[in-house]
N, C-alpha and C. Protein backbone atom coordinates (compact mmCIF):
# COMPACT_ATOMS: atom_id res chain seq x y z
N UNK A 1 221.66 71.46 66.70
CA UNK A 1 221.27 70.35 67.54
C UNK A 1 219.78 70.43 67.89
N UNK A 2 218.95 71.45 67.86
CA UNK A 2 217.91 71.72 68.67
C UNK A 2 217.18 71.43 66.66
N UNK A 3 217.14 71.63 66.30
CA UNK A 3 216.48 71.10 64.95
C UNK A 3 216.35 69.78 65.22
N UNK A 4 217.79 69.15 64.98
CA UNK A 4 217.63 67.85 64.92
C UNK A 4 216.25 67.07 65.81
N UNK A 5 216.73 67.60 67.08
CA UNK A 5 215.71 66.93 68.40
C UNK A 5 214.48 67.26 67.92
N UNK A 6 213.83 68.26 67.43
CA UNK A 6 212.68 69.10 66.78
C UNK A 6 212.71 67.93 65.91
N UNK A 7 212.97 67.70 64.61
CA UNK A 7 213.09 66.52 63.53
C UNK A 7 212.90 65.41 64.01
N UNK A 8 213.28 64.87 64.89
CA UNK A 8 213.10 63.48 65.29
C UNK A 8 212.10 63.25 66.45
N UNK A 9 211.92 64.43 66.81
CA UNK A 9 210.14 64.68 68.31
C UNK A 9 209.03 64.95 66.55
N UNK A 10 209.29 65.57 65.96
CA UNK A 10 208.11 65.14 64.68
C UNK A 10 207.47 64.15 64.27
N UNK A 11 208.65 63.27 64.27
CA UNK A 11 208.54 61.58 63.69
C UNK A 11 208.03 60.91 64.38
N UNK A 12 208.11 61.03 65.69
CA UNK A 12 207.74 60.00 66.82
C UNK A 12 205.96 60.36 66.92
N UNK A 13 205.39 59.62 66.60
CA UNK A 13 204.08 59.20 66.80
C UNK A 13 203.09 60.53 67.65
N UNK A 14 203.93 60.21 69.41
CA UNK A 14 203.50 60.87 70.80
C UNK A 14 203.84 62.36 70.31
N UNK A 15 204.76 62.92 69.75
CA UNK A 15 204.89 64.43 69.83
C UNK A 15 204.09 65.29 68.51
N UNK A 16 203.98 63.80 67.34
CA UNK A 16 203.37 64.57 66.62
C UNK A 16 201.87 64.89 66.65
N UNK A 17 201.12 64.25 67.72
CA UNK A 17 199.86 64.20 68.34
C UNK A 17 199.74 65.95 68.84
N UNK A 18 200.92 65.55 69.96
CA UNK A 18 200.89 66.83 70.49
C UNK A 18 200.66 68.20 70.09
N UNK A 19 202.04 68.38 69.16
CA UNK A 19 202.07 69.26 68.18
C UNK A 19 200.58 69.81 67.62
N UNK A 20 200.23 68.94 67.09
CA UNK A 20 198.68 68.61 66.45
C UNK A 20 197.51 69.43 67.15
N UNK A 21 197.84 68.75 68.77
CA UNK A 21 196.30 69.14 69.50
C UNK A 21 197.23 70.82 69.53
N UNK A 22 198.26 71.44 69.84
CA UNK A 22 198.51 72.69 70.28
C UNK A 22 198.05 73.49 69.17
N UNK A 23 198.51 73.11 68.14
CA UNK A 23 198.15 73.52 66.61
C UNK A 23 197.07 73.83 66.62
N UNK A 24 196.07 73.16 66.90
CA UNK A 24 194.22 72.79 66.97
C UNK A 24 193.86 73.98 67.77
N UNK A 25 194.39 73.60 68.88
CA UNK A 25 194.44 74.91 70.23
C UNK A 25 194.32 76.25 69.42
N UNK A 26 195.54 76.77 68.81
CA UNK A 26 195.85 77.99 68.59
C UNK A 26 194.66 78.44 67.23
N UNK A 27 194.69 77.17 66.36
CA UNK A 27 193.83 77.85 65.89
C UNK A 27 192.19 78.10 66.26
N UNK A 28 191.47 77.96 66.93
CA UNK A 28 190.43 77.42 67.70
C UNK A 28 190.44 79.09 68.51
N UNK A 29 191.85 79.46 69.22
CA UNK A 29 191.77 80.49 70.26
C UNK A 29 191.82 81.79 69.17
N UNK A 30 192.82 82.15 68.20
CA UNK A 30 193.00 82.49 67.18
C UNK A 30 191.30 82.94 66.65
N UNK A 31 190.72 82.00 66.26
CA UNK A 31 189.79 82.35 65.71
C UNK A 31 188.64 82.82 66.73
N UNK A 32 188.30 82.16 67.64
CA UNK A 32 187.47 82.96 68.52
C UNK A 32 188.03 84.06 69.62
N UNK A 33 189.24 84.81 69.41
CA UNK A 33 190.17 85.50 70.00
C UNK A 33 190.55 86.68 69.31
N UNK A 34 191.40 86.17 68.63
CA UNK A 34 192.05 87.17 67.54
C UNK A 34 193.38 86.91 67.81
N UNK A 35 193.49 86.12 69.01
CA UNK A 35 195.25 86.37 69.30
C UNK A 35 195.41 84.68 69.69
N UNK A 36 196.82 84.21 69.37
CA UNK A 36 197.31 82.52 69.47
C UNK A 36 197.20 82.95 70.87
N UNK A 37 197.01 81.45 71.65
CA UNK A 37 197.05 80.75 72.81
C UNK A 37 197.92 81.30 73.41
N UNK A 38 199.30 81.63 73.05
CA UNK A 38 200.39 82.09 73.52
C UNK A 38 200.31 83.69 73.75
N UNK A 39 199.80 84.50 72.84
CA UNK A 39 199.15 85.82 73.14
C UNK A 39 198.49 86.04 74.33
N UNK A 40 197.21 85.31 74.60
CA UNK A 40 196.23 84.83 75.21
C UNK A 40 197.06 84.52 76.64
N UNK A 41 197.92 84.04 77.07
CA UNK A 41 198.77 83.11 78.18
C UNK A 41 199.28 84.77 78.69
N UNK A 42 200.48 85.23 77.51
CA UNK A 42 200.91 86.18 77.90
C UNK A 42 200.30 87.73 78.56
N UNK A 43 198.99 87.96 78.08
CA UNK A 43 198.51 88.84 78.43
C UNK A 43 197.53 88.68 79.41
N UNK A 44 197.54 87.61 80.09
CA UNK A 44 197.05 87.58 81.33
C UNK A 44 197.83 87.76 82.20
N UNK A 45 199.18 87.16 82.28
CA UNK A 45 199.99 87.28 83.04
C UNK A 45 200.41 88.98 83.18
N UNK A 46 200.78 89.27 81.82
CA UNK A 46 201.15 91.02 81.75
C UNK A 46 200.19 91.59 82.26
N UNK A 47 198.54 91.22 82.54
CA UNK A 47 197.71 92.70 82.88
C UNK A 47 197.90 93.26 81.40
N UNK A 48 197.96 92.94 80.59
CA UNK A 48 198.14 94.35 79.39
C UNK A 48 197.61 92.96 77.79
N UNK A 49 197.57 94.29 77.00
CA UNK A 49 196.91 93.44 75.82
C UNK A 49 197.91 93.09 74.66
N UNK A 50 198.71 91.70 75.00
CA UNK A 50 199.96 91.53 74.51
C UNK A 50 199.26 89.99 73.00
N UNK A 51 200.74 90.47 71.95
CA UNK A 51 200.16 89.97 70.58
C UNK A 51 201.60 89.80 69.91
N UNK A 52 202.48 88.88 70.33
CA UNK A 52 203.81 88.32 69.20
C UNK A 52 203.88 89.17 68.04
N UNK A 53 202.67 88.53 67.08
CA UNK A 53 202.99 89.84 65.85
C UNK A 53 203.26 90.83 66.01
N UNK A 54 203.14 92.03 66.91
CA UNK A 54 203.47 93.36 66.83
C UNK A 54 204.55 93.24 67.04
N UNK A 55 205.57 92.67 67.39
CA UNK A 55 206.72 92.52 67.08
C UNK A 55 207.64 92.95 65.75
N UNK A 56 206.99 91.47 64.71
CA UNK A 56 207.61 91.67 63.48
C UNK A 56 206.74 93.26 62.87
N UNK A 57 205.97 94.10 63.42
CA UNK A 57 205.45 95.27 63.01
C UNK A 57 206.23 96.29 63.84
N UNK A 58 207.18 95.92 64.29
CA UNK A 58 208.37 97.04 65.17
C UNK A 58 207.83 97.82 66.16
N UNK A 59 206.33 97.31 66.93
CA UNK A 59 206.19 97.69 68.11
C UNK A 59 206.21 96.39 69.28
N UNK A 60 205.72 97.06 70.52
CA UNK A 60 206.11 96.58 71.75
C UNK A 60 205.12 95.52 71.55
N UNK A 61 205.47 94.59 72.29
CA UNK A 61 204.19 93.29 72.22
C UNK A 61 203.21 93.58 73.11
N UNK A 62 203.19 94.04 74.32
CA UNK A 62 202.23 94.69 75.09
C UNK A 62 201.75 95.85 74.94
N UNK A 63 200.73 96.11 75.09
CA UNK A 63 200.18 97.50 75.38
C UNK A 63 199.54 97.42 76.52
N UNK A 64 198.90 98.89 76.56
CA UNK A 64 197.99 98.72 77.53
C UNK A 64 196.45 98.88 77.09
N UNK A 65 195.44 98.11 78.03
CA UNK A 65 194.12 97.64 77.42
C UNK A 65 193.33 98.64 76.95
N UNK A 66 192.66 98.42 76.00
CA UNK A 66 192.00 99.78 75.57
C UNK A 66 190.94 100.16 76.65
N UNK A 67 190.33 99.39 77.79
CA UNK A 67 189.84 100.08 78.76
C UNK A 67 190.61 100.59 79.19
N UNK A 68 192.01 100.81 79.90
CA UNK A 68 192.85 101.73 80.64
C UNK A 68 193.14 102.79 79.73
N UNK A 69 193.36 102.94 78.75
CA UNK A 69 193.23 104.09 77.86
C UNK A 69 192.00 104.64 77.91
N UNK A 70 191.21 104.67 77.59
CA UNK A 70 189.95 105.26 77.34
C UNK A 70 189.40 105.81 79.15
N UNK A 71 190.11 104.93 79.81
CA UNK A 71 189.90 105.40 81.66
C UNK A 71 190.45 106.61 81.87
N UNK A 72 191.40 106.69 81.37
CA UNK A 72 192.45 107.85 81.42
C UNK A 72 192.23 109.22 80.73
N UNK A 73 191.84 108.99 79.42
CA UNK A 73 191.48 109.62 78.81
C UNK A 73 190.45 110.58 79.52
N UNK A 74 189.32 109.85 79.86
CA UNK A 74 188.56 110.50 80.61
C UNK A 74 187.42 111.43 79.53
N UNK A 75 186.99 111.16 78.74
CA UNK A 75 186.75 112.00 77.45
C UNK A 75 184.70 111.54 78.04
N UNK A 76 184.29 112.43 77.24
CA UNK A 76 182.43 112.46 77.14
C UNK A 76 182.08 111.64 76.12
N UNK A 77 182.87 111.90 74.66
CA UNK A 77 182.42 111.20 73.63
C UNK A 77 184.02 110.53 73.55
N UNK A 78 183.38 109.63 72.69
CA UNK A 78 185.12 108.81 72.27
C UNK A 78 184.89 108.45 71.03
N UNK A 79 186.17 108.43 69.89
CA UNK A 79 185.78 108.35 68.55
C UNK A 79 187.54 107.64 68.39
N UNK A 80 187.21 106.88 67.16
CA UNK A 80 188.44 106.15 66.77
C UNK A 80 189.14 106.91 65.42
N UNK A 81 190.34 106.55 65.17
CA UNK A 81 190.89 107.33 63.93
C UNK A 81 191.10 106.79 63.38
N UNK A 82 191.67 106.47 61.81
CA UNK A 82 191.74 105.35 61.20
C UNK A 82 192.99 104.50 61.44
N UNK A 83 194.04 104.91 61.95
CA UNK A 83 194.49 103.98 63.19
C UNK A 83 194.47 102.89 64.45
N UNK A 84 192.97 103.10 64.45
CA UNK A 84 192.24 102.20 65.75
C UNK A 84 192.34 102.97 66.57
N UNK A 85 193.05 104.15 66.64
CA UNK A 85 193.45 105.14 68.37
C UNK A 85 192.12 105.90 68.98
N UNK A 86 191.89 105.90 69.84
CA UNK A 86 191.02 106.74 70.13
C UNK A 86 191.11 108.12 70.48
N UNK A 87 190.27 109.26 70.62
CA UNK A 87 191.05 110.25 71.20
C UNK A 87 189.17 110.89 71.26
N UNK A 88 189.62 112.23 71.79
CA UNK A 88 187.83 112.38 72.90
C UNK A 88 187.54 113.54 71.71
N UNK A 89 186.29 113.40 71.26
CA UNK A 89 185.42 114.08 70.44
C UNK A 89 185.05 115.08 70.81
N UNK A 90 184.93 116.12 70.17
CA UNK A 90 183.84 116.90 70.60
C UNK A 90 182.53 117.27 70.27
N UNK A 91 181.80 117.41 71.46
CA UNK A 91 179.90 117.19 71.15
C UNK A 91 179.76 118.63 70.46
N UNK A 92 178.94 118.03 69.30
CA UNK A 92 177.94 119.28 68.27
C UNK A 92 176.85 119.64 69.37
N UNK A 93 176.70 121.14 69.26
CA UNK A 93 175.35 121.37 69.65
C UNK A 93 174.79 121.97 68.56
């Protein structure tokens, strides 16, 4: 039933506008973001740095922001792994 209504809000003129400008939206936020509108919505509300896709990648959709990590951490130098993770370096003398 919920297709159908979806199928026939397509056709109608007013929703397919809509559709359109949200579409426009996401890609617009997407590209100057990295994350859809809906990412963007959600991770304000969470406080945390939340992303739908990590989902279908079998993790949590939120994390927490890579400033609160790196706060915590508490490290002198900070260096990334080829993971994106960070973890605290140690200084050459």
């Amino acid at each position: 039933m919920r297709i159908l209504i979806l199928f026939v809000c397509l056709f109608l003129s007013g929703c397919a506008s809509t559709f359109s400008a949200i579409s426009t939206a996401d890609v617009i936020s997407t590209f100057i973001t990295g994350k859809s509108s809906t990412d963007n919505v959600v991770s304000v509300v969470a406080n945390k740095d939340c992303a739908v896709f990590r989902l279908f990648k079998g993790e949590a959709i939120c994390i927490k922001t890579q400033i609160d990590i790196l706060m915590e951490m508490d490290c002198d130098i900070y260096s990334w792994d080829m993971q994106d993770k960070p973890y605290c370096r140690q200084q050459n003398n």
